[in-house]
Protein backbone atom coordinates (compact mmCIF):
# COMPACT_ATOMS: atom_id res chain seq x y z
CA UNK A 1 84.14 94.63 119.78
CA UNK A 2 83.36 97.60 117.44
CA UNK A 3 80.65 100.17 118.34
CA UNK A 4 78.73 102.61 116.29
CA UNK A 5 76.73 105.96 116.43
CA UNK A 6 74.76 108.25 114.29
CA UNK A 7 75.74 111.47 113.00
CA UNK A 8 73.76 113.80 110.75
CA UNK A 9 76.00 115.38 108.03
CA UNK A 10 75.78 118.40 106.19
CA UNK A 11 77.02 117.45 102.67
CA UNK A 12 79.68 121.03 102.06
CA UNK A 13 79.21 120.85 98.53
CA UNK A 14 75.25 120.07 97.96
CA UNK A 15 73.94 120.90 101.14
CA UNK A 16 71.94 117.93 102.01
CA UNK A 17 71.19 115.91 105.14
CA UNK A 18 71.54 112.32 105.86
CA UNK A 19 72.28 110.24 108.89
CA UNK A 20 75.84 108.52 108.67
CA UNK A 21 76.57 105.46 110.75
CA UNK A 22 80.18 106.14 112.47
CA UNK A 23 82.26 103.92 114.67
CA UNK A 24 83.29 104.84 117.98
CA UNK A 25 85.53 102.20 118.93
CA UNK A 26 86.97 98.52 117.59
CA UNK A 27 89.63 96.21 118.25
CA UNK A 28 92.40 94.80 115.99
CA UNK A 29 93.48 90.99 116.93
CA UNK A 30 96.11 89.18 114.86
CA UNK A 31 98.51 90.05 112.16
CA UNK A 32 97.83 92.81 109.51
CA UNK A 33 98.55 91.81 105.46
CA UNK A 34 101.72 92.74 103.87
CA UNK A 35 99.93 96.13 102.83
CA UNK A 36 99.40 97.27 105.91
CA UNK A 37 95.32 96.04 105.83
CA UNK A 38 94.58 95.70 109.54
CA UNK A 39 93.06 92.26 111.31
CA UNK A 40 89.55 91.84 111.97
CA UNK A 41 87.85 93.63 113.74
CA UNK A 42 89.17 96.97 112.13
CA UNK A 43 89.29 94.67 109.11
CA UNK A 44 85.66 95.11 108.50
CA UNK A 45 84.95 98.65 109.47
CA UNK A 46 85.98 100.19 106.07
CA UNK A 47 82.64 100.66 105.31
CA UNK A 48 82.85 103.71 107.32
CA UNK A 49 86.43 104.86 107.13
CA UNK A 50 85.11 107.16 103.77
CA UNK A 51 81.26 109.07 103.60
CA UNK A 52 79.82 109.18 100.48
CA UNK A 53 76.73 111.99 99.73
CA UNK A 54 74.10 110.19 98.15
CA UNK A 55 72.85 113.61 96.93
CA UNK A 56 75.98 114.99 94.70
CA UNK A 57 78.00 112.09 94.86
CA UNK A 58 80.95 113.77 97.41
CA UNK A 59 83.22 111.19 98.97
CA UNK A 60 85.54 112.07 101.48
CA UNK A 61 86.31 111.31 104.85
CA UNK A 62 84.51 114.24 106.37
CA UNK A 63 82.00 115.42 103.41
CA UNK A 64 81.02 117.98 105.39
CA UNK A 65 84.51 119.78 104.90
CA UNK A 66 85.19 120.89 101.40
CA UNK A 67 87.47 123.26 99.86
CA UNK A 68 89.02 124.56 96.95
CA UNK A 69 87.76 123.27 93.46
CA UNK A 70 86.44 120.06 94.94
CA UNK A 71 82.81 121.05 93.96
CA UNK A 72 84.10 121.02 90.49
CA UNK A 73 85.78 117.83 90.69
CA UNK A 74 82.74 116.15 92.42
CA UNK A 75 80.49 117.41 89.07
CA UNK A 76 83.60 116.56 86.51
CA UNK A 77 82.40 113.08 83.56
CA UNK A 78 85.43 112.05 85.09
CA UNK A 79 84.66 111.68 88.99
CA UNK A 80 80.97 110.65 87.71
CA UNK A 81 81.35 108.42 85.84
CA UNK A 82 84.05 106.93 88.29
CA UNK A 83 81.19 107.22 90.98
CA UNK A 84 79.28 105.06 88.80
CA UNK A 85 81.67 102.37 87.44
CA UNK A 86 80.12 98.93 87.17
CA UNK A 87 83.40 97.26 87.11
CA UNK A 88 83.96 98.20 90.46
CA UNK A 89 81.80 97.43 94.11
CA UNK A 90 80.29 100.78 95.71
CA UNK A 91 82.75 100.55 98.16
CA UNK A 92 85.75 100.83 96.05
CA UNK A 93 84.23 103.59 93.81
CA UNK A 94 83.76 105.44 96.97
CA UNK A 95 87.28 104.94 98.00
CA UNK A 96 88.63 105.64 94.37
CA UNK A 97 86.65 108.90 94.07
CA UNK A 98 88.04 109.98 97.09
CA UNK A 99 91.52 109.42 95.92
CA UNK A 100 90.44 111.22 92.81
CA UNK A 101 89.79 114.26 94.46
CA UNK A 102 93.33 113.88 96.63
CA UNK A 103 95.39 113.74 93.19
CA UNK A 104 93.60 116.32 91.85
CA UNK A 105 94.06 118.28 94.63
CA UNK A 106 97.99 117.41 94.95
CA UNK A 107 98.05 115.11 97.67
CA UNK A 108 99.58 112.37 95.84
CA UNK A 109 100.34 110.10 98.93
CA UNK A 110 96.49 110.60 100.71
CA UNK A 111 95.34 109.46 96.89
CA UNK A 112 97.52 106.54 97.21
CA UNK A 113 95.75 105.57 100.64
CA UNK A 114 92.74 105.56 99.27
CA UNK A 115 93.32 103.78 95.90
CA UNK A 116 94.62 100.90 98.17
CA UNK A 117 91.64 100.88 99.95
CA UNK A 118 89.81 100.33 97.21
CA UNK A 119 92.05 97.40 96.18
CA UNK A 120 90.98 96.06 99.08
CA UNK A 121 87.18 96.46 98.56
CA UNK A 122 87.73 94.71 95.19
CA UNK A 123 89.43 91.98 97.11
CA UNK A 124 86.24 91.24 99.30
CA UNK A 125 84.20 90.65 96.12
CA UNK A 126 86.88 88.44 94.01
CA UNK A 127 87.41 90.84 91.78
CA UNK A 128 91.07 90.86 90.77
CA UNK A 129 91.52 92.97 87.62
CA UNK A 130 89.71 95.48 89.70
CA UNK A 131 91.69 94.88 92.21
CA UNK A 132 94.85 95.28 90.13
CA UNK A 133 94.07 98.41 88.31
CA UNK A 134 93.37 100.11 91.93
CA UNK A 135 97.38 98.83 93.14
CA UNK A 136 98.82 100.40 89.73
CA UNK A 137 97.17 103.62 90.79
CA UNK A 138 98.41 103.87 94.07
CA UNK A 139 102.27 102.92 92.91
CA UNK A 140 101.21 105.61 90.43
CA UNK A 141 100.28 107.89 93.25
CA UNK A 142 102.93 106.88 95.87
CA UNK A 143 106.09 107.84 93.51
CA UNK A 144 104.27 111.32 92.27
CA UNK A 145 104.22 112.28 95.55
CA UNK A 146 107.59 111.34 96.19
CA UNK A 147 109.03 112.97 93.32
CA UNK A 148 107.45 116.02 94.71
CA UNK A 149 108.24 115.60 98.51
CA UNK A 150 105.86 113.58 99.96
CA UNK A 151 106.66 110.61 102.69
CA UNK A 152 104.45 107.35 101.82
CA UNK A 153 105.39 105.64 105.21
CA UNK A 154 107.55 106.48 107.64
CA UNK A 155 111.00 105.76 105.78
CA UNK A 156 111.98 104.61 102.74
CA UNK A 157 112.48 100.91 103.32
CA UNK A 158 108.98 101.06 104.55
CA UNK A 159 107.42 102.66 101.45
CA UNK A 160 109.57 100.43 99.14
CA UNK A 161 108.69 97.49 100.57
CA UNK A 162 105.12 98.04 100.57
CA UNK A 163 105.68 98.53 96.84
CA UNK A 164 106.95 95.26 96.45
CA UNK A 165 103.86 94.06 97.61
CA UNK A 166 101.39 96.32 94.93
CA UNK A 167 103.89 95.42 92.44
CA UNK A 168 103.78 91.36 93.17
CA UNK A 169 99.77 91.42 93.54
CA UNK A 170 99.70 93.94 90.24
CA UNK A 171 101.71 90.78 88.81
CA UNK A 172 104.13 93.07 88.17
CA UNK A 173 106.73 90.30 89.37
CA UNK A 174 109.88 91.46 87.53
CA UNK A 175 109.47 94.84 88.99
CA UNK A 176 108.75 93.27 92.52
CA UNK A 177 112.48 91.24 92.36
CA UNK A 178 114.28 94.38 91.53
CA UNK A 179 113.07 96.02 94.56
CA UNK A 180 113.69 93.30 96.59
CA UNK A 181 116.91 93.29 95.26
CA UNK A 182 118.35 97.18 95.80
CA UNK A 183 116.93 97.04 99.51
CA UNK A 184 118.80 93.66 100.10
CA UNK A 185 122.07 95.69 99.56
CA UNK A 186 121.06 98.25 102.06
CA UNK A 187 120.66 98.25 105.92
CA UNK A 188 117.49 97.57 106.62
CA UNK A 189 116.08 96.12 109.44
CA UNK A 190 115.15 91.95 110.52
CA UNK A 191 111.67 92.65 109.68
CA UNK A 192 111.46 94.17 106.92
CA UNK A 193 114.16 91.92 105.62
CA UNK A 194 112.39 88.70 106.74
CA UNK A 195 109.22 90.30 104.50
CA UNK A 196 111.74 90.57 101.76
CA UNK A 197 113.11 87.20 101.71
CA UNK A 198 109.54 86.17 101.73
CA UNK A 199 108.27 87.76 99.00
CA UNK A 200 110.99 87.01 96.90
CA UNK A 201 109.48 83.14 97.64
CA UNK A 202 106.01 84.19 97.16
CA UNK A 203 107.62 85.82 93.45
CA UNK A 204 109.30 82.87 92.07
CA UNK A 205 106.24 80.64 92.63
CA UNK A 206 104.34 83.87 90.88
CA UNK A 207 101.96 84.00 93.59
CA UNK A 208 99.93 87.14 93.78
CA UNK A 209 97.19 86.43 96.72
CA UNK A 210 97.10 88.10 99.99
CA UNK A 211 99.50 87.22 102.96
CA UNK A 212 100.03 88.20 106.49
CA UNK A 213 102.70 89.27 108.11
CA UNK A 214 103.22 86.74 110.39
CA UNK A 215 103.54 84.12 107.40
CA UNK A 216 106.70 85.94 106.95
CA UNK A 217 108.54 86.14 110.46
């Protein structure tokens, strides 16, 4: 069960007011996607995992926080006319300015986040070239930030791997099997190996939907 409450918000950059619905607790049964995307009911709460100011435009998980140049971002053609992109639902423009603001700001791998969460916004509403641009900028995202220092997942294997998966649903297949096939060589763990050998099925039959987890174990 997932219950909500209202906040009033203080947008830091504008200054203006609004009520935002918030969760205050939810449940998560079943398997989550190969890209991390949780189960239901989490599944369906993304509508409030970013706030968007429907004065200036802000998007960020707390828009009541801002600092540095984001003021200048959030007024940028750039971030605007990202706010307002047809080609993508609300919801992903939300997320997508919000990882707009992260790369500008240098946080390559929070970016990242949030460009996959888009991805999956444009999943919800069919829209797969949407869908695919979004997963090209967070591979973009996630190896800037490791060039620089900054952990994806956990480990490695774990980042990798969820590359694999951006790359195969990007139909970026060829890239996907050489992956697959460096962290076959390595010691990696039964799970993450039994998510290998599966995508390397889900590749040769060029299949670039969404899977779960458990399909693969």
């Amino acid at each position: 069960m997932t219950t909500y409450y209202e906040k009033e918000i203080i947008c830091a950059i504008c200054k203006n007011k609004n009520t935002y619905e918030m969760t205050s607790s939810f449940n998560a049964l079943g398997s989550c996607d190969l890209d991390t995307r949780p189960p239901e009911m989490q599944r369906s709460t993304m509508l409030y995992w970013t706030q968007r100011c429907p004065g200036c435009g802000y998007c960020a998980t707390d828009i009541s926080v801002s600092e540095g140049n984001m003021a200048e971002i959030v007024k940028s053609p750039e971030y605007q006319n990202q706010l307002k992109d047809k080609s993508f639902p609300k919801l992903a423009n939300t997320f997508l300015c919000s990882s707009l603001i992260q790369e500008i700001s240098g946080s390559y791998q929070s970016s990242a986040w949030r460009a996959i969460h888009a991805a999956w916004a444009c999943d919800d509403f069919g829209l797969k070239d949407s869908a695919k641009s979004c997963r090209i900028k967070a591979l973009s995202m996630i190896r800037k930030g490791e060039s620089k220092g900054q952990s994806f997942m956990k480990s490695r294997e774990e980042s990798l791997c969820i590359q694999v998966d951006l790359l195969r649903r990007a139909e970026r297949f060829k890239e996907a099997s050489n992956l697959i096939k460096i962290l076959l060589k390595e010691d990696i763990d039964d799970l993450l190996t039994k998510i290998l050998h599966f995508q390397k099925k889900l590749i040769a039959s060029s299949d670039k939907k969404m899977h779960k987890v458990t399909e693969a174990i």
